[in-house]
N, C-alpha and C. Protein backbone atom coordinates (compact mmCIF):
# COMPACT_ATOMS: atom_id res chain seq x y z
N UNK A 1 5.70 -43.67 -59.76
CA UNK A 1 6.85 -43.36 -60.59
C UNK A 1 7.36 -41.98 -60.17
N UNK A 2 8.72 -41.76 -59.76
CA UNK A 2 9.49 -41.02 -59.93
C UNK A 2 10.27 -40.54 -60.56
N UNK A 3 10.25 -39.05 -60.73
CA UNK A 3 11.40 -38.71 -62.05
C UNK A 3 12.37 -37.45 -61.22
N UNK A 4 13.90 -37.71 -61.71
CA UNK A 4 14.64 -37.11 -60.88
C UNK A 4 15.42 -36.82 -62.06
N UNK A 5 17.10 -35.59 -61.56
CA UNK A 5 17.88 -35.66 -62.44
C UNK A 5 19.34 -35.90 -61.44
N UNK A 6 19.97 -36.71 -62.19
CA UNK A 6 21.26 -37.05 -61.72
C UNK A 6 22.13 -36.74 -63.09
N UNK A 7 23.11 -35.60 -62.46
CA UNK A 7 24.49 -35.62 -63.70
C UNK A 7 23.91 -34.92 -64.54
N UNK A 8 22.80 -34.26 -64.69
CA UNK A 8 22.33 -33.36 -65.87
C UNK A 8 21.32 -34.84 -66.72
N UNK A 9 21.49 -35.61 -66.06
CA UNK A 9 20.41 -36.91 -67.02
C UNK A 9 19.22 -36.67 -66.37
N UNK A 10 18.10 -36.98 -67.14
CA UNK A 10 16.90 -37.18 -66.24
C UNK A 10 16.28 -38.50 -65.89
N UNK A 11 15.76 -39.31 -64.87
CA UNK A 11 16.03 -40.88 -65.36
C UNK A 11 14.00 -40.75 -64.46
N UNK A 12 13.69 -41.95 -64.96
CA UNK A 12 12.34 -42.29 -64.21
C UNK A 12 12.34 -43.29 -63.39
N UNK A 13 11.85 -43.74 -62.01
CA UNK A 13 12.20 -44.65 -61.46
C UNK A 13 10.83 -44.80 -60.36
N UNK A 14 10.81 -46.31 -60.33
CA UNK A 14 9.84 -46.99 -59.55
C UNK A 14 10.46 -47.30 -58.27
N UNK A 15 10.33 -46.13 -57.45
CA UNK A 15 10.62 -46.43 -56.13
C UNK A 15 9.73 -46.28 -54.49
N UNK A 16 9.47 -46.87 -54.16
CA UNK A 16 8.73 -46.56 -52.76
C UNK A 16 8.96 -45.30 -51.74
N UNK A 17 8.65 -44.46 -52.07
CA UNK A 17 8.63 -43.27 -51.66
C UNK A 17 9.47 -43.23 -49.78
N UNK A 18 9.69 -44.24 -49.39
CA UNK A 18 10.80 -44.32 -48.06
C UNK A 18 11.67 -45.17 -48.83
N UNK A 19 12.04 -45.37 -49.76
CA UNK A 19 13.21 -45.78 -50.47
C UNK A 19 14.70 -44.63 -50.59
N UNK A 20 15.58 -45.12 -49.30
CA UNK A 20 16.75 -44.31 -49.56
C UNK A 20 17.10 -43.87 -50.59
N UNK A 21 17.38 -42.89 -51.36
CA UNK A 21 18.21 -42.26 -51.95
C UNK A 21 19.46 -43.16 -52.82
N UNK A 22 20.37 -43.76 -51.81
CA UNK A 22 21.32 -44.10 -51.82
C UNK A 22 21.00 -45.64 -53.00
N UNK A 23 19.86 -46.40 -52.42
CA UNK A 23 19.51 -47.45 -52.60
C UNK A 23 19.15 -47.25 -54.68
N UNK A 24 18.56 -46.19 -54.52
CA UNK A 24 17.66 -45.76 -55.96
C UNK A 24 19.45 -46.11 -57.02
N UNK A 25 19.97 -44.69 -56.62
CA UNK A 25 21.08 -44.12 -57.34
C UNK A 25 22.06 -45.54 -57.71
N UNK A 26 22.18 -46.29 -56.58
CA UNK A 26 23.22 -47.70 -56.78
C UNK A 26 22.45 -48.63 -56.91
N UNK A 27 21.36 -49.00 -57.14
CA UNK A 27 20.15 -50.55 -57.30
C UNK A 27 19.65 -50.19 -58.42
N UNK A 28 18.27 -49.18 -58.67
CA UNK A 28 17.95 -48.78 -59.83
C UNK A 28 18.73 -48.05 -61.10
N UNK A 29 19.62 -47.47 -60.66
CA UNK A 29 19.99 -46.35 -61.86
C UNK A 29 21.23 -46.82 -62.01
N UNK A 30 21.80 -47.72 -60.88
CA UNK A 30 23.68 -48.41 -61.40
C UNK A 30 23.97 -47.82 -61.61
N UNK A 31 24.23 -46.30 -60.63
CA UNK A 31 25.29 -44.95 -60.48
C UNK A 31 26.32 -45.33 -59.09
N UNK A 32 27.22 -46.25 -59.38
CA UNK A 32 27.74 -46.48 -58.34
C UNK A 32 28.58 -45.64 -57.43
N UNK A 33 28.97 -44.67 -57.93
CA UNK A 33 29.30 -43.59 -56.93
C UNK A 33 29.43 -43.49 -55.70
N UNK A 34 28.30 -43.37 -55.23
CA UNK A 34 27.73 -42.90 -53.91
C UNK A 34 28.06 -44.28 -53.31
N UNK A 35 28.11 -44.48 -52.02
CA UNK A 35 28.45 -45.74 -51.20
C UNK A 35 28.22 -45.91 -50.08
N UNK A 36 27.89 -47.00 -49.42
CA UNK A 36 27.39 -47.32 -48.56
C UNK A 36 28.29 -47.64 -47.65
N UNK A 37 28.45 -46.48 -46.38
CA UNK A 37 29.40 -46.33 -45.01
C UNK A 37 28.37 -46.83 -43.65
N UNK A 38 28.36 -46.57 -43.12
CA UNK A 38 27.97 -46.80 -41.54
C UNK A 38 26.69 -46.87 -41.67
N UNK A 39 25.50 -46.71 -42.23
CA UNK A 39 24.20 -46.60 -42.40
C UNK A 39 23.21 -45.81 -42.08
N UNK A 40 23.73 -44.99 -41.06
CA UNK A 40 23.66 -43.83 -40.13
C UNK A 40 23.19 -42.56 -40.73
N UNK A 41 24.59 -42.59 -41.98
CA UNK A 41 24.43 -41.05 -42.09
C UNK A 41 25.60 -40.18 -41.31
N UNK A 42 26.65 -40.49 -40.28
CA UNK A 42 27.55 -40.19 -40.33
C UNK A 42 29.12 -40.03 -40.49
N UNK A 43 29.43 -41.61 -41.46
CA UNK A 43 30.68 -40.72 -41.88
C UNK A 43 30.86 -40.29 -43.24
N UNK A 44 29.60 -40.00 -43.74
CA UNK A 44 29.82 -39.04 -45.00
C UNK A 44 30.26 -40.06 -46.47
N UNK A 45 30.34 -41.48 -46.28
CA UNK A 45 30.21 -42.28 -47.16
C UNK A 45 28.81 -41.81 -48.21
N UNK A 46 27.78 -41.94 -47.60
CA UNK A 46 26.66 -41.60 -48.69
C UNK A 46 26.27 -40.33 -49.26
N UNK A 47 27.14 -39.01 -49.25
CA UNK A 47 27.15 -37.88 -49.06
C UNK A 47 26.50 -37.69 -50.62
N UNK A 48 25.69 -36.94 -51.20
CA UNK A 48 25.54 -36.15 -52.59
C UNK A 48 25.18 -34.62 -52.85
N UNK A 49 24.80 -34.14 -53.63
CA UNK A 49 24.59 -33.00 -54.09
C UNK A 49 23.35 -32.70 -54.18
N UNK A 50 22.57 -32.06 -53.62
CA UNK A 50 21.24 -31.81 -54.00
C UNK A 50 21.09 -30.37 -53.84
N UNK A 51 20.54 -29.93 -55.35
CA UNK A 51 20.24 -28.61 -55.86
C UNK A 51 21.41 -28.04 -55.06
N UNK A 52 22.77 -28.27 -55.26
CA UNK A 52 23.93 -27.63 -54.69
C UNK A 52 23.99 -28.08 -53.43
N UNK A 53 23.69 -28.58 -52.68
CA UNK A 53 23.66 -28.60 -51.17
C UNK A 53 24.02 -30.00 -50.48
N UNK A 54 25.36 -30.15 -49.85
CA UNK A 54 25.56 -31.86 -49.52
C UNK A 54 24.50 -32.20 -48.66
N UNK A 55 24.13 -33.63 -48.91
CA UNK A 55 23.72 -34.10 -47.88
C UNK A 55 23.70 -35.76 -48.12
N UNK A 56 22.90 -35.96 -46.92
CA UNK A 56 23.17 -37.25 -46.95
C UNK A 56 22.26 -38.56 -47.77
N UNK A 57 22.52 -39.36 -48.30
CA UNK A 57 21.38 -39.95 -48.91
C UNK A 57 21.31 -41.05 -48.28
């Protein structure tokens, strides 16, 4: 079990520790937001915020 915060929420989540990011936020938590571009990682489709800092999920 994982516990993270998205949006100022804090949520708990059963994820496999090489479980994208991307996958958690839009599969587990149905924060559809974030989206799935090239798969890569470069055109900035999956981009978020972490502790201030973009990157890629």
């Amino acid at each position: 079990m994982s516990r993270l915060k998205v949006n100022g929420r804090s949520y708990s989540v059963n994820a496999a520790p090489d479980t994208p990011l991307l996958w958690v936020l839009r599969e587990d938590l149905r924060l559809t937001g974030t989206k799935f571009g090239c798969g890569r990682g470069h055109c900035g489709c999956c981009t978020v915020h972490l502790n201030g800092e973009a990157m890629r999920s």
